[in-house]
N, C-alpha and C. Protein backbone atom coordinates (compact mmCIF):
# COMPACT_ATOMS: atom_id res chain seq x y z
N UNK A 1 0.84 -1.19 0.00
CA UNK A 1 0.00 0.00 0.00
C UNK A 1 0.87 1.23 0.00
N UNK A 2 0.54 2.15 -0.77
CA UNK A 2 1.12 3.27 -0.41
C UNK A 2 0.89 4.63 -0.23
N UNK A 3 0.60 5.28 1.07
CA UNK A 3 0.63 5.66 2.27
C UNK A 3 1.11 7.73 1.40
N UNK A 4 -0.04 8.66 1.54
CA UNK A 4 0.05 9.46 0.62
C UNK A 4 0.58 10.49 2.02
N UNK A 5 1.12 11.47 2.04
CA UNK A 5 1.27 12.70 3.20
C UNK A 5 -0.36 13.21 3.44
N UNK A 6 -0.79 13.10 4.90
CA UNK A 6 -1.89 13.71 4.61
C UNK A 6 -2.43 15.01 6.18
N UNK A 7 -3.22 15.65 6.03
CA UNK A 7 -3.75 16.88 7.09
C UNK A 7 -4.93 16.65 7.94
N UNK A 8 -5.32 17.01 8.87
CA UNK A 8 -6.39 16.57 9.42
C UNK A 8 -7.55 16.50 8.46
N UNK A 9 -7.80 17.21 7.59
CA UNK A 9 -8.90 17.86 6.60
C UNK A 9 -8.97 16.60 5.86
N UNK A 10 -7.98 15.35 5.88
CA UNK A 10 -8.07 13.63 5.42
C UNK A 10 -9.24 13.18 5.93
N UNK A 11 -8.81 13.46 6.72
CA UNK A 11 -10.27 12.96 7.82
C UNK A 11 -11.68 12.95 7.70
N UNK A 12 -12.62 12.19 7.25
CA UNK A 12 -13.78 12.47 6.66
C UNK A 12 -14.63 13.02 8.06
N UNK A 13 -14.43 11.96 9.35
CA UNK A 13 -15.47 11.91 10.05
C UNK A 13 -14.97 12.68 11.12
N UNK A 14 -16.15 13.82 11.72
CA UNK A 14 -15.85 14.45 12.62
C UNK A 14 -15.53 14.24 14.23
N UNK A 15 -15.88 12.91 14.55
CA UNK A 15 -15.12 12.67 15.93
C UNK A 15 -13.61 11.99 15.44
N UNK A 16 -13.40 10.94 14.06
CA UNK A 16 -12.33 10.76 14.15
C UNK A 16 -11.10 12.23 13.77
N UNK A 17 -11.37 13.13 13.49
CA UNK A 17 -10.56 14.33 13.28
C UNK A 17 -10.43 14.86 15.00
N UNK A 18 -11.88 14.66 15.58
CA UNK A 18 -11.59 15.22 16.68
C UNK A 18 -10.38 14.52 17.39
N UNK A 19 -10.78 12.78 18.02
CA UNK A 19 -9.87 12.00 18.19
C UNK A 19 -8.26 12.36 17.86
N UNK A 20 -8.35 12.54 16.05
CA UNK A 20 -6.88 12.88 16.02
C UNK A 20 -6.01 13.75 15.99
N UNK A 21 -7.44 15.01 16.55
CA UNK A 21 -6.00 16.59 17.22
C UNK A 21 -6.15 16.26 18.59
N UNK A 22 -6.70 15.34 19.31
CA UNK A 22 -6.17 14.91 21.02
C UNK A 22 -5.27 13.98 21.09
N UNK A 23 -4.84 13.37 19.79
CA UNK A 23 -3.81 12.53 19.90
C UNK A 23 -2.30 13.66 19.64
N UNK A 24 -2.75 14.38 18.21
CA UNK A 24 -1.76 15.14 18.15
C UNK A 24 -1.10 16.54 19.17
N UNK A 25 -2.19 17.02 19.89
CA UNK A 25 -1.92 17.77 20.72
C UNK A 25 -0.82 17.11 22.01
N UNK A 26 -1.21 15.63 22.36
CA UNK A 26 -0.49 14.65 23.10
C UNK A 26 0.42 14.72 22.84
N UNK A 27 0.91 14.47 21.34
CA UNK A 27 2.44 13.92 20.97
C UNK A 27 3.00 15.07 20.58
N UNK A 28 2.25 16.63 20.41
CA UNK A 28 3.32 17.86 20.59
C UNK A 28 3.98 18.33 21.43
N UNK A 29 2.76 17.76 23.23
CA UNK A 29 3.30 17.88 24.05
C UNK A 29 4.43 17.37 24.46
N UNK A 30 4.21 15.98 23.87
CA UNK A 30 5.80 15.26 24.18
C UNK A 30 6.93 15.22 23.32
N UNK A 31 6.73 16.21 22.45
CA UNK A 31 7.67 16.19 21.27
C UNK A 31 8.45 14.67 20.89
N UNK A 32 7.31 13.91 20.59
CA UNK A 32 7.51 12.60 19.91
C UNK A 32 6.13 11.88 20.52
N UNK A 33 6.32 10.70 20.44
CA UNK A 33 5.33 9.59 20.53
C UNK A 33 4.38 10.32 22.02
N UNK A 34 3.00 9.76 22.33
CA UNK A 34 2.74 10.29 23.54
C UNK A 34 2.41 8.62 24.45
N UNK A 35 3.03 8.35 25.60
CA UNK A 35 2.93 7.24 26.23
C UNK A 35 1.34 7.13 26.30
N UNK A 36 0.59 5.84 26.28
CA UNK A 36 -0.69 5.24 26.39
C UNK A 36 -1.13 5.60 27.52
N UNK A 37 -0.52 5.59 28.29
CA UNK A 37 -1.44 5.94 30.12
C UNK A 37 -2.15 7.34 30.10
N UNK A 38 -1.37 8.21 29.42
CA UNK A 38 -2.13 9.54 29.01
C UNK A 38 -3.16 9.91 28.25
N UNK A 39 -3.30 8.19 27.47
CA UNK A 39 -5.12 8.33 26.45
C UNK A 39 -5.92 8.21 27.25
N UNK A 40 -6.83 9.32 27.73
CA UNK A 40 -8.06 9.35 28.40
C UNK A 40 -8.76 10.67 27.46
N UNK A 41 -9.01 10.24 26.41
CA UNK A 41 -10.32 11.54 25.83
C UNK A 41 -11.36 11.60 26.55
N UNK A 42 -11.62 13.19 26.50
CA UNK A 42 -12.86 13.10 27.32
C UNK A 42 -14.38 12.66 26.62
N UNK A 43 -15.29 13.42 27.40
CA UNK A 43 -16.43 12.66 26.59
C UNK A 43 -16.82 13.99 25.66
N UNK A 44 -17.53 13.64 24.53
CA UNK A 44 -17.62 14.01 23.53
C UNK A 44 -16.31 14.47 22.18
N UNK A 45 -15.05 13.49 22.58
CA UNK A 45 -14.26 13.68 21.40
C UNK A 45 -14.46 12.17 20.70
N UNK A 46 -14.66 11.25 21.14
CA UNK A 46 -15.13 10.50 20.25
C UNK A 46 -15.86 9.10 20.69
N UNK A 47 -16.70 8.29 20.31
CA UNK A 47 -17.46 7.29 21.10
C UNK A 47 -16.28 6.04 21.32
N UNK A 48 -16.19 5.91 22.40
CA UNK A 48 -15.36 4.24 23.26
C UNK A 48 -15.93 3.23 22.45
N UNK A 49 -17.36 3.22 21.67
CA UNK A 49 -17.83 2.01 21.32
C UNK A 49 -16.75 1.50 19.72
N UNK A 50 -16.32 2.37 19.35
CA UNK A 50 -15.66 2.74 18.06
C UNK A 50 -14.06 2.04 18.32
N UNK A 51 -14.03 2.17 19.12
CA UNK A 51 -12.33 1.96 19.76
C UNK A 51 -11.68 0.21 20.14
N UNK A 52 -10.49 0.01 18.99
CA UNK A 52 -9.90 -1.23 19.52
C UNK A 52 -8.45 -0.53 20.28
N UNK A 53 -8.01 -1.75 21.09
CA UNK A 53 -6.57 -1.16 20.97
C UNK A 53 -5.70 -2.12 20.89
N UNK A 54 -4.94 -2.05 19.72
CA UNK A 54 -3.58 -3.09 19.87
C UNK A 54 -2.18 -2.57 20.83
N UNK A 55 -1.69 -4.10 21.46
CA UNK A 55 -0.12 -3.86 21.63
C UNK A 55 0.48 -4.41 20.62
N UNK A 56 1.51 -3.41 20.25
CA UNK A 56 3.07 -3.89 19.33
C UNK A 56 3.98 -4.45 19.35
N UNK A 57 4.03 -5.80 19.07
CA UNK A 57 4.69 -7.15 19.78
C UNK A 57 5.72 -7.27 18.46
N UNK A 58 7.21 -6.87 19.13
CA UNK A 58 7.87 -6.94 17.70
C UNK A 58 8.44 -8.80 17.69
N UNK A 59 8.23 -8.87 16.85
CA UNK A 59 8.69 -10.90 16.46
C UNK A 59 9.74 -10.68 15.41
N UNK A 60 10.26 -11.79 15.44
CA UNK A 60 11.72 -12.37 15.02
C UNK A 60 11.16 -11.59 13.29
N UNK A 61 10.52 -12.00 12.37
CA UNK A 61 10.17 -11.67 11.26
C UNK A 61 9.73 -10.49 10.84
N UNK A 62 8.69 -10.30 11.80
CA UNK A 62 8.14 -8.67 11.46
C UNK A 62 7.35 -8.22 12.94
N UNK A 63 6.47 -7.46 12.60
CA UNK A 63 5.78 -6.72 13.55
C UNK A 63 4.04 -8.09 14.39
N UNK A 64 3.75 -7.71 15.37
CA UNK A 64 2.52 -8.46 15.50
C UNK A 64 1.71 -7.27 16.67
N UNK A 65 0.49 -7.39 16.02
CA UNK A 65 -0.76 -6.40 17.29
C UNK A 65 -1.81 -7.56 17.80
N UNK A 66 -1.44 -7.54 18.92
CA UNK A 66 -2.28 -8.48 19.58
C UNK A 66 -3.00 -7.21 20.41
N UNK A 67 -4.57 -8.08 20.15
CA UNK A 67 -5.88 -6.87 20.72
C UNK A 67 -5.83 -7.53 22.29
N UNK A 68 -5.96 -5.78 22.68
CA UNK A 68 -5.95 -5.62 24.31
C UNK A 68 -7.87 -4.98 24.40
N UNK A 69 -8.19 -4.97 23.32
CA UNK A 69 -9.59 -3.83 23.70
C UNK A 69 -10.42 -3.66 22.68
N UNK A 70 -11.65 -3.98 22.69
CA UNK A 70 -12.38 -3.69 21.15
C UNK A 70 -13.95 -2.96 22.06
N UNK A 71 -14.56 -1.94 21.12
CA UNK A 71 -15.66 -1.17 21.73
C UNK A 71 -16.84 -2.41 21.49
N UNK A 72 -18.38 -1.87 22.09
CA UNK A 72 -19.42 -2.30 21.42
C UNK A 72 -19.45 -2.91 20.06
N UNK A 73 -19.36 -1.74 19.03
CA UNK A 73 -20.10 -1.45 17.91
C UNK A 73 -19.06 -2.76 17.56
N UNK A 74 -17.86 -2.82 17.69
CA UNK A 74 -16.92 -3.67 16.74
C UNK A 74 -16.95 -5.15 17.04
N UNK A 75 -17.91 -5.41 18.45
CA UNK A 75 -18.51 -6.66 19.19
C UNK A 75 -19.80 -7.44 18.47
N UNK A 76 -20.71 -6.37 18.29
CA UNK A 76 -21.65 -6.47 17.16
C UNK A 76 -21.43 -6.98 15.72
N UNK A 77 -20.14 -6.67 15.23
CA UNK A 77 -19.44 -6.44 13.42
C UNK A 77 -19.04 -8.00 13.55
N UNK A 78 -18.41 -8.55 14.93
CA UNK A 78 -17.29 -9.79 14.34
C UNK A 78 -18.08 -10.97 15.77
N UNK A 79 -18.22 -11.50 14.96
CA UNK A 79 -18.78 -13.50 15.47
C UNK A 79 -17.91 -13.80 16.98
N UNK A 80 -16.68 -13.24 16.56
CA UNK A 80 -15.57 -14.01 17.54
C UNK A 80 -15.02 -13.05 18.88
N UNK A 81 -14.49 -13.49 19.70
CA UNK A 81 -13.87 -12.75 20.78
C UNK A 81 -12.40 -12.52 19.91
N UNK A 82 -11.36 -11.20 20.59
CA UNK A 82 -10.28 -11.03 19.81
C UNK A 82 -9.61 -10.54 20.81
N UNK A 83 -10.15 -10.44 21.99
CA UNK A 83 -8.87 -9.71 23.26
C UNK A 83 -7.80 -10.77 23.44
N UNK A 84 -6.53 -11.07 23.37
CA UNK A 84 -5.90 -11.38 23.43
C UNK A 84 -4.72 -12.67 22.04
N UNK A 85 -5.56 -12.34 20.99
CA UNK A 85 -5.20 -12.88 19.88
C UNK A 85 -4.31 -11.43 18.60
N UNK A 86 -3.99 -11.99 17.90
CA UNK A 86 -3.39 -11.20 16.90
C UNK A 86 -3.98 -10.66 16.04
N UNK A 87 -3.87 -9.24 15.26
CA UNK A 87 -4.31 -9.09 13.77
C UNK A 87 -4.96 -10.13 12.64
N UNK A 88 -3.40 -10.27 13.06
CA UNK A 88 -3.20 -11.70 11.62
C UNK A 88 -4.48 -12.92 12.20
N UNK A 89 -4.91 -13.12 13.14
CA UNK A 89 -5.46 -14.43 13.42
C UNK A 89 -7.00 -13.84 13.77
N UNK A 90 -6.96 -12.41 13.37
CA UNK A 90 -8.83 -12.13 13.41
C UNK A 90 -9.27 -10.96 12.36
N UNK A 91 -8.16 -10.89 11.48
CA UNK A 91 -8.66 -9.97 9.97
C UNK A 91 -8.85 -11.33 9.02
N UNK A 92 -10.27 -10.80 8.85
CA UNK A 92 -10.62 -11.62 7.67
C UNK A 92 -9.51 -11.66 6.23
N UNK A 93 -9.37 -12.98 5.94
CA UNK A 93 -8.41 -13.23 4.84
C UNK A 93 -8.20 -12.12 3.89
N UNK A 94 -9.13 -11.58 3.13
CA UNK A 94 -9.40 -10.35 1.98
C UNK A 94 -8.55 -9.09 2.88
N UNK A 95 -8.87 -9.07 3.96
CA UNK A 95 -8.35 -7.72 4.60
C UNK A 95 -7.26 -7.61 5.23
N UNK A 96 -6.27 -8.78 5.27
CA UNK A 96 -5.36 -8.86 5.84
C UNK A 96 -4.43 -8.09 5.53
N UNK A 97 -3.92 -8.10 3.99
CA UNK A 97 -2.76 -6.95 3.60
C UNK A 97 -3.12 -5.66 3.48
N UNK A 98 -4.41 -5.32 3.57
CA UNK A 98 -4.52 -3.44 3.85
C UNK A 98 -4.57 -3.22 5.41
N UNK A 99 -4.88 -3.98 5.88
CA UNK A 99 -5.52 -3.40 7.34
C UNK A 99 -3.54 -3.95 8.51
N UNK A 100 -2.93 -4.82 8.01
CA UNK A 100 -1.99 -5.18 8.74
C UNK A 100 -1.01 -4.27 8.25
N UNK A 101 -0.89 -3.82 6.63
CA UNK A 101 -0.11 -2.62 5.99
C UNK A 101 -0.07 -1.49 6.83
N UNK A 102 -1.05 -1.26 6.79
CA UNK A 102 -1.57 0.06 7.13
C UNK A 102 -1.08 0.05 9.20
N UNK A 103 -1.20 -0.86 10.02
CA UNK A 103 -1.03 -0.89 10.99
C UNK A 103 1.02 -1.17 11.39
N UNK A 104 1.25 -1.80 10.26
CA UNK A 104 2.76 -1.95 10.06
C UNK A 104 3.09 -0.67 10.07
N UNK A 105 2.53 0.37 9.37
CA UNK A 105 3.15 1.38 9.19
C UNK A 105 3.02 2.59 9.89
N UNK A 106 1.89 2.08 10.27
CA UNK A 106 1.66 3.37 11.60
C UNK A 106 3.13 2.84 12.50
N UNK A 107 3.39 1.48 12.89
CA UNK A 107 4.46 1.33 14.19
C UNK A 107 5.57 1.81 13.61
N UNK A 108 5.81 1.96 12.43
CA UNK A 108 7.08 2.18 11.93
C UNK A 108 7.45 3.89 11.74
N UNK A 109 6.25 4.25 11.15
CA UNK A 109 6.14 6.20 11.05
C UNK A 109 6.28 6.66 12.16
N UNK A 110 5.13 5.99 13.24
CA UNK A 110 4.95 6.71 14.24
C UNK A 110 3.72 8.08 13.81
N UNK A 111 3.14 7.83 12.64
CA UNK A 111 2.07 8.73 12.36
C UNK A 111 0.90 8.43 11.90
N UNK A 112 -0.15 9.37 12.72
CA UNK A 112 -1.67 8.66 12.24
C UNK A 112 -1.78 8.33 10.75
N UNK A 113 -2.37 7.42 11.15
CA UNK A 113 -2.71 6.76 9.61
C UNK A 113 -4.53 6.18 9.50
N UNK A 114 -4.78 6.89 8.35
CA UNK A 114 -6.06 7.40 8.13
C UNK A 114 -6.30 6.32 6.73
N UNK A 115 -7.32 5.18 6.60
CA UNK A 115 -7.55 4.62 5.44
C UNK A 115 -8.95 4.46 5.21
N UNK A 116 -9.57 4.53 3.77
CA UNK A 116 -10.66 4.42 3.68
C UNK A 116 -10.90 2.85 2.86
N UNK A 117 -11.61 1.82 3.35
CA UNK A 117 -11.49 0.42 2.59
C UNK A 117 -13.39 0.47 2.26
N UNK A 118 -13.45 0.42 1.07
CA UNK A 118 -14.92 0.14 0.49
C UNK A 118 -15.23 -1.49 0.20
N UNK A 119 -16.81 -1.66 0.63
CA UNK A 119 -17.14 -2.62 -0.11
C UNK A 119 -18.60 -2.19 -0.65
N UNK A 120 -19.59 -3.18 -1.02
CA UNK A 120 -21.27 -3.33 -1.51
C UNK A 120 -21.66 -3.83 -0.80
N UNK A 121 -23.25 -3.33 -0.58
CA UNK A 121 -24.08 -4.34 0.05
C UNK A 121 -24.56 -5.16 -1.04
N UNK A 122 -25.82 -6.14 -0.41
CA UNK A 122 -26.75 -6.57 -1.80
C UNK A 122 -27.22 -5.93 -2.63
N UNK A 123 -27.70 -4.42 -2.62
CA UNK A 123 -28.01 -3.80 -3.13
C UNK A 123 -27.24 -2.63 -4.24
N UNK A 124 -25.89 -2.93 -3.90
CA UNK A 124 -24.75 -2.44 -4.35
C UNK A 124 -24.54 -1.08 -4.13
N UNK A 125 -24.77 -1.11 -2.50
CA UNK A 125 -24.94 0.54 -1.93
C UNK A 125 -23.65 0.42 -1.68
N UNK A 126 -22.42 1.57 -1.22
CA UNK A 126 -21.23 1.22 -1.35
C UNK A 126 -21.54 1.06 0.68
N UNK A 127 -20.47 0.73 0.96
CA UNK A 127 -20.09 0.65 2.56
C UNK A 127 -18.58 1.07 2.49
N UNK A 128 -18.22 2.44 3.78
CA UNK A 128 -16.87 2.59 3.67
C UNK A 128 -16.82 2.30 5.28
N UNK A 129 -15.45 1.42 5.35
CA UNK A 129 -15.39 1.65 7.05
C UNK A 129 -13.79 2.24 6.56
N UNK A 130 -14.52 3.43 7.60
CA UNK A 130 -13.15 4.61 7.75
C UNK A 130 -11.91 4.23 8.76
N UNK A 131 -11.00 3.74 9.21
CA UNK A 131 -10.17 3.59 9.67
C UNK A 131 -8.94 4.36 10.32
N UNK A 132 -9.09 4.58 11.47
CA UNK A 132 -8.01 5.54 12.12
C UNK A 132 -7.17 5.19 12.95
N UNK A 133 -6.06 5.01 12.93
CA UNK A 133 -4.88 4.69 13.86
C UNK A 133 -4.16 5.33 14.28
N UNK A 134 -3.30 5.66 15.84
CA UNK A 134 -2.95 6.65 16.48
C UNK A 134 -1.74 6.00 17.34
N UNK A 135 -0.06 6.06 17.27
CA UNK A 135 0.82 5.42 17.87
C UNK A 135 0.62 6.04 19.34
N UNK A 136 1.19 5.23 19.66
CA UNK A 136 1.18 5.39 21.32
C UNK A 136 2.33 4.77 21.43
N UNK A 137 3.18 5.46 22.37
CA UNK A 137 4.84 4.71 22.90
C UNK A 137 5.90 5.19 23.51
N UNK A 138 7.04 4.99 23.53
CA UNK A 138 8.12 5.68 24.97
C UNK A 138 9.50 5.33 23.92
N UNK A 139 10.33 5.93 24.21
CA UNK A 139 11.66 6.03 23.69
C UNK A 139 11.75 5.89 22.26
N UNK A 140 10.89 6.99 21.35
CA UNK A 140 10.57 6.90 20.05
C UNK A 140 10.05 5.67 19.75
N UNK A 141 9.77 4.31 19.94
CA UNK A 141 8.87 3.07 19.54
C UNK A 141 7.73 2.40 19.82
N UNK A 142 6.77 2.73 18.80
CA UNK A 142 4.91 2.60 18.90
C UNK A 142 5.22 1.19 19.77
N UNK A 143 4.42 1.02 21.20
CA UNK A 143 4.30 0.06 21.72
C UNK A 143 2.27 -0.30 21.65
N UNK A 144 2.08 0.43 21.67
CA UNK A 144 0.23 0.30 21.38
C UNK A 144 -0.02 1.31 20.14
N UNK A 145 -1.70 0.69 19.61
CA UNK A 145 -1.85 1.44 18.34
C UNK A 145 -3.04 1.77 19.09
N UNK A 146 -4.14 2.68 18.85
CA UNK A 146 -5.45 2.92 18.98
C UNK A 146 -5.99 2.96 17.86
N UNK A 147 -6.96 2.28 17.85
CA UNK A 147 -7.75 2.47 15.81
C UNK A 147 -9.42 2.37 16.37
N UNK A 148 -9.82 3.64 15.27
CA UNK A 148 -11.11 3.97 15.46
C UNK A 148 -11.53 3.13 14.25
N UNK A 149 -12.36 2.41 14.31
CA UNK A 149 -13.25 1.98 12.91
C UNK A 149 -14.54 2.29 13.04
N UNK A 150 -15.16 3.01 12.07
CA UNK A 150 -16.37 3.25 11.69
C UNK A 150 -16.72 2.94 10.27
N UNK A 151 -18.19 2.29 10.42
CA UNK A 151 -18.55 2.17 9.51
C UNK A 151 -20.03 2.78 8.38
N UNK A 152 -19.42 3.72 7.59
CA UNK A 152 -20.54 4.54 6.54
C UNK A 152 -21.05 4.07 5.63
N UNK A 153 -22.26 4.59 5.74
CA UNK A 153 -23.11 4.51 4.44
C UNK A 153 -24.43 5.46 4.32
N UNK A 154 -23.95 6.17 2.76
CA UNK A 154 -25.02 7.41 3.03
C UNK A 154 -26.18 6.94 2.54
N UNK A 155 -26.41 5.81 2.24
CA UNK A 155 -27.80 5.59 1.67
C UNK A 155 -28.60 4.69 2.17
N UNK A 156 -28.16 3.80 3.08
CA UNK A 156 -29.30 3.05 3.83
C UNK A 156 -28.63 2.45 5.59
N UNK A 157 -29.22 2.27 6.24
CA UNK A 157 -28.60 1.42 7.68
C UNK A 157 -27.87 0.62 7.79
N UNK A 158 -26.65 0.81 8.33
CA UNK A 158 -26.12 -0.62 8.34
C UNK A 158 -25.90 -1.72 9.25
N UNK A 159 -26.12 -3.07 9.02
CA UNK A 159 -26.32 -3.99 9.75
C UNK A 159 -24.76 -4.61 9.70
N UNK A 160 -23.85 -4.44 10.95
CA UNK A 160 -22.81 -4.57 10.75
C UNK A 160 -22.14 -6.12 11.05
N UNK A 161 -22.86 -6.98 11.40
CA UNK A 161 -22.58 -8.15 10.99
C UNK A 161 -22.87 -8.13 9.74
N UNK A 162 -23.52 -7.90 8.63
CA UNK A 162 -24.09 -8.34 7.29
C UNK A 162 -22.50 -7.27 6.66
N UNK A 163 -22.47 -6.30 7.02
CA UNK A 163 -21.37 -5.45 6.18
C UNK A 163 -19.93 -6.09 6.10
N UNK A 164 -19.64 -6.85 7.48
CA UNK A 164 -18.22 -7.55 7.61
C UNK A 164 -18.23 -8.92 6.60
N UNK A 165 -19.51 -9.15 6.99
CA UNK A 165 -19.72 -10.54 5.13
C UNK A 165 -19.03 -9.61 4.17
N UNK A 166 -19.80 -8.61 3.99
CA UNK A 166 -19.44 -7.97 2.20
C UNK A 166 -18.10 -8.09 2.27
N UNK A 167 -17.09 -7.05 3.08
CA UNK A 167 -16.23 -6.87 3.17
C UNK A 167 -15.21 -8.39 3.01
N UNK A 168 -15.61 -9.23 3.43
CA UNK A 168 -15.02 -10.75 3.19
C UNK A 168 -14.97 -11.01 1.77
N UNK A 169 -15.82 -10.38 1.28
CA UNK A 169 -15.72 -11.42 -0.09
C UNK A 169 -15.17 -10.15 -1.38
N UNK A 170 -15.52 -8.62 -0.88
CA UNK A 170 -15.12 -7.76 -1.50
C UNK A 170 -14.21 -6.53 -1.05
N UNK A 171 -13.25 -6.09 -1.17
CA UNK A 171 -12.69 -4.94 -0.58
C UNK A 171 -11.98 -3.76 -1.45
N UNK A 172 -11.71 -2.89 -1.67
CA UNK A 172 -11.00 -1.64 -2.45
C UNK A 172 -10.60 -0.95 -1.33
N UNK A 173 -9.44 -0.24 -1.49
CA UNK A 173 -8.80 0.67 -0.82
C UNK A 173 -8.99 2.01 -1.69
N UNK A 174 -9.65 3.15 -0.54
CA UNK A 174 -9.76 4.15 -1.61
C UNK A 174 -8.87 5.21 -1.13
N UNK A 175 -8.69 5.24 0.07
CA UNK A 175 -7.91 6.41 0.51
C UNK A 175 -6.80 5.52 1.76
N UNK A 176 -5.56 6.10 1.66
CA UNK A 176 -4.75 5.73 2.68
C UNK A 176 -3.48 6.95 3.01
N UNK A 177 -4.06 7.55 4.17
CA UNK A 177 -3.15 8.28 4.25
C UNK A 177 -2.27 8.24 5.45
N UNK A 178 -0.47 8.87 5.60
CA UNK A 178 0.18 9.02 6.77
C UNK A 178 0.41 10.39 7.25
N UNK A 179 -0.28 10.84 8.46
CA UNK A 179 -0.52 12.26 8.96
C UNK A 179 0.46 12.40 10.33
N UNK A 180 0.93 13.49 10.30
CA UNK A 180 2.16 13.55 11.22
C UNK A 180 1.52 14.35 12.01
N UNK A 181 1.63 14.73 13.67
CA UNK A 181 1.65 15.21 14.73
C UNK A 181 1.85 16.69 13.84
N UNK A 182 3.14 16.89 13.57
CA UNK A 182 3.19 18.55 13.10
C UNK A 182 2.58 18.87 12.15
N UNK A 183 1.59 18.41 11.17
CA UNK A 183 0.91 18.38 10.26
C UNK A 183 -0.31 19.43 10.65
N UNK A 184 -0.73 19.08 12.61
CA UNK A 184 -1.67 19.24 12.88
C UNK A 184 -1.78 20.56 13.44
N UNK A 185 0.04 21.26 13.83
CA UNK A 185 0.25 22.55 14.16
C UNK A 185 0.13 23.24 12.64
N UNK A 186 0.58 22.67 11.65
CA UNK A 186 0.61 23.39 10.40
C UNK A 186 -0.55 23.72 9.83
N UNK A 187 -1.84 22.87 9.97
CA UNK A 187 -3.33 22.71 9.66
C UNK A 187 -4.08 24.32 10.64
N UNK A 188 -3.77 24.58 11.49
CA UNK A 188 -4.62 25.63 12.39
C UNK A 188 -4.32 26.70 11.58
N UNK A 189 -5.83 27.39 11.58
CA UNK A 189 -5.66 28.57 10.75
C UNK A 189 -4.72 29.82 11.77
N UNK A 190 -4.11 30.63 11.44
CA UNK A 190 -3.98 31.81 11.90
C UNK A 190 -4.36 32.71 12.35
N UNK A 191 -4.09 32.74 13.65
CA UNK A 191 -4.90 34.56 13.81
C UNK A 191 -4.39 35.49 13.44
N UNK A 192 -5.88 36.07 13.19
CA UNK A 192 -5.39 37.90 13.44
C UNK A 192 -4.22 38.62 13.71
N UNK A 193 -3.31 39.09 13.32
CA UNK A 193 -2.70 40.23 14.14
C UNK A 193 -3.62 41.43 14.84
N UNK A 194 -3.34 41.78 15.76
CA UNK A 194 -3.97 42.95 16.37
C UNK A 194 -4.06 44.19 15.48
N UNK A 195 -4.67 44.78 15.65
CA UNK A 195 -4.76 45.77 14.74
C UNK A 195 -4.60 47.08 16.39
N UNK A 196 -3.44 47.94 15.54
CA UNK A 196 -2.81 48.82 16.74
C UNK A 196 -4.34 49.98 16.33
N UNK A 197 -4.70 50.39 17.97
CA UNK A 197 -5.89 51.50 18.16
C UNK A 197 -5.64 53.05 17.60
């Protein structure tokens, strides 16, 4: 996959933008990664039901996220329990190389990473689940990821066990972007200068 420079304004959905200037405000404060004990958003930056969280288990070969945390909504989407298993051993086959890409590379940037993966319903309404990931870690190296998944559709309800079928049998990547912490000081508009009386 490859991973475009991107601004908060990537961001389609308005709690995940919110979500990711409380992440970035975090990691300006710490001028680098912001340690996990300090994620406590308050309420109304974005819904807990939305929220997994992986740890970053580096292995002999490559990287591994074994889930520490999945919300409601994403309890509803998947058949199986996943707290304490891997990526690799609870992304459906089709989704394995965008969604493990995309999480590879957040541990490696160290920057939010924002992807949009489409599928159809029966009706061939599209379904996007928006995807947001946020490093978390200590001595420059992502040790936890946070990823918001939501799932859209502007034209009818979605039944999110029935949408994770589609997604099994169909997937497109439409947007994938890597957004940096200073991206998010560069994004704020400017004020005013004073105007002398």
């Amino acid at each position: 996959m490859n991973f475009e420079n991107g601004t908060i304004d990537s961001i389609r959905s308005k709690s995940q933008r919110s979500l990711a200037a409380y992440w970035a405000r975090l990691a300006l404060a710490e001028s680098g990664l912001p340690p996990f004990d300090q994620f406590a958003p308050g309420p109304g930056i974005h819904d807990p039901k939305h929220i997994a969280v992986w740890k970053v288990e580096a292995g002999k070969e490559q990287l591994d996220f074994r889930a520490l945390y999945r919300g409601s909504f994403i309890d509803e989407a998947m058949k199986d329990p996943w707290v304490g298993k891997t990526l690799f051993e609870v992304a459906p086959p089709v989704l394995r190389v965008p969604i493990i890409a995309a999480s590879a590379h957040c541990a490696s940037s160290g920057c939010a990473i924002y992807t949009v993966l489409r599928t159809y319903d029966g009706a061939g309404s599209p379904i996007d689940l928006e995807r947001l990931l946020l490093p978390f870690g200590t001595r420059g190296r992502v040790r936890v990821i946070v990823a918001s998944l939501q799932l859209v559709s502007l034209e009818r309800t979605i039944e999110r066990r029935k949408a994770v079928e589609s997604f099994e049998t169909q997937t497109d990547v439409v947007l994938s972007f890597r957004i940096s912490a200073n991206s998010f000081r560069e994004s704020r508009p400017k004020t005013a200068a004073a105007v002398p009386a």
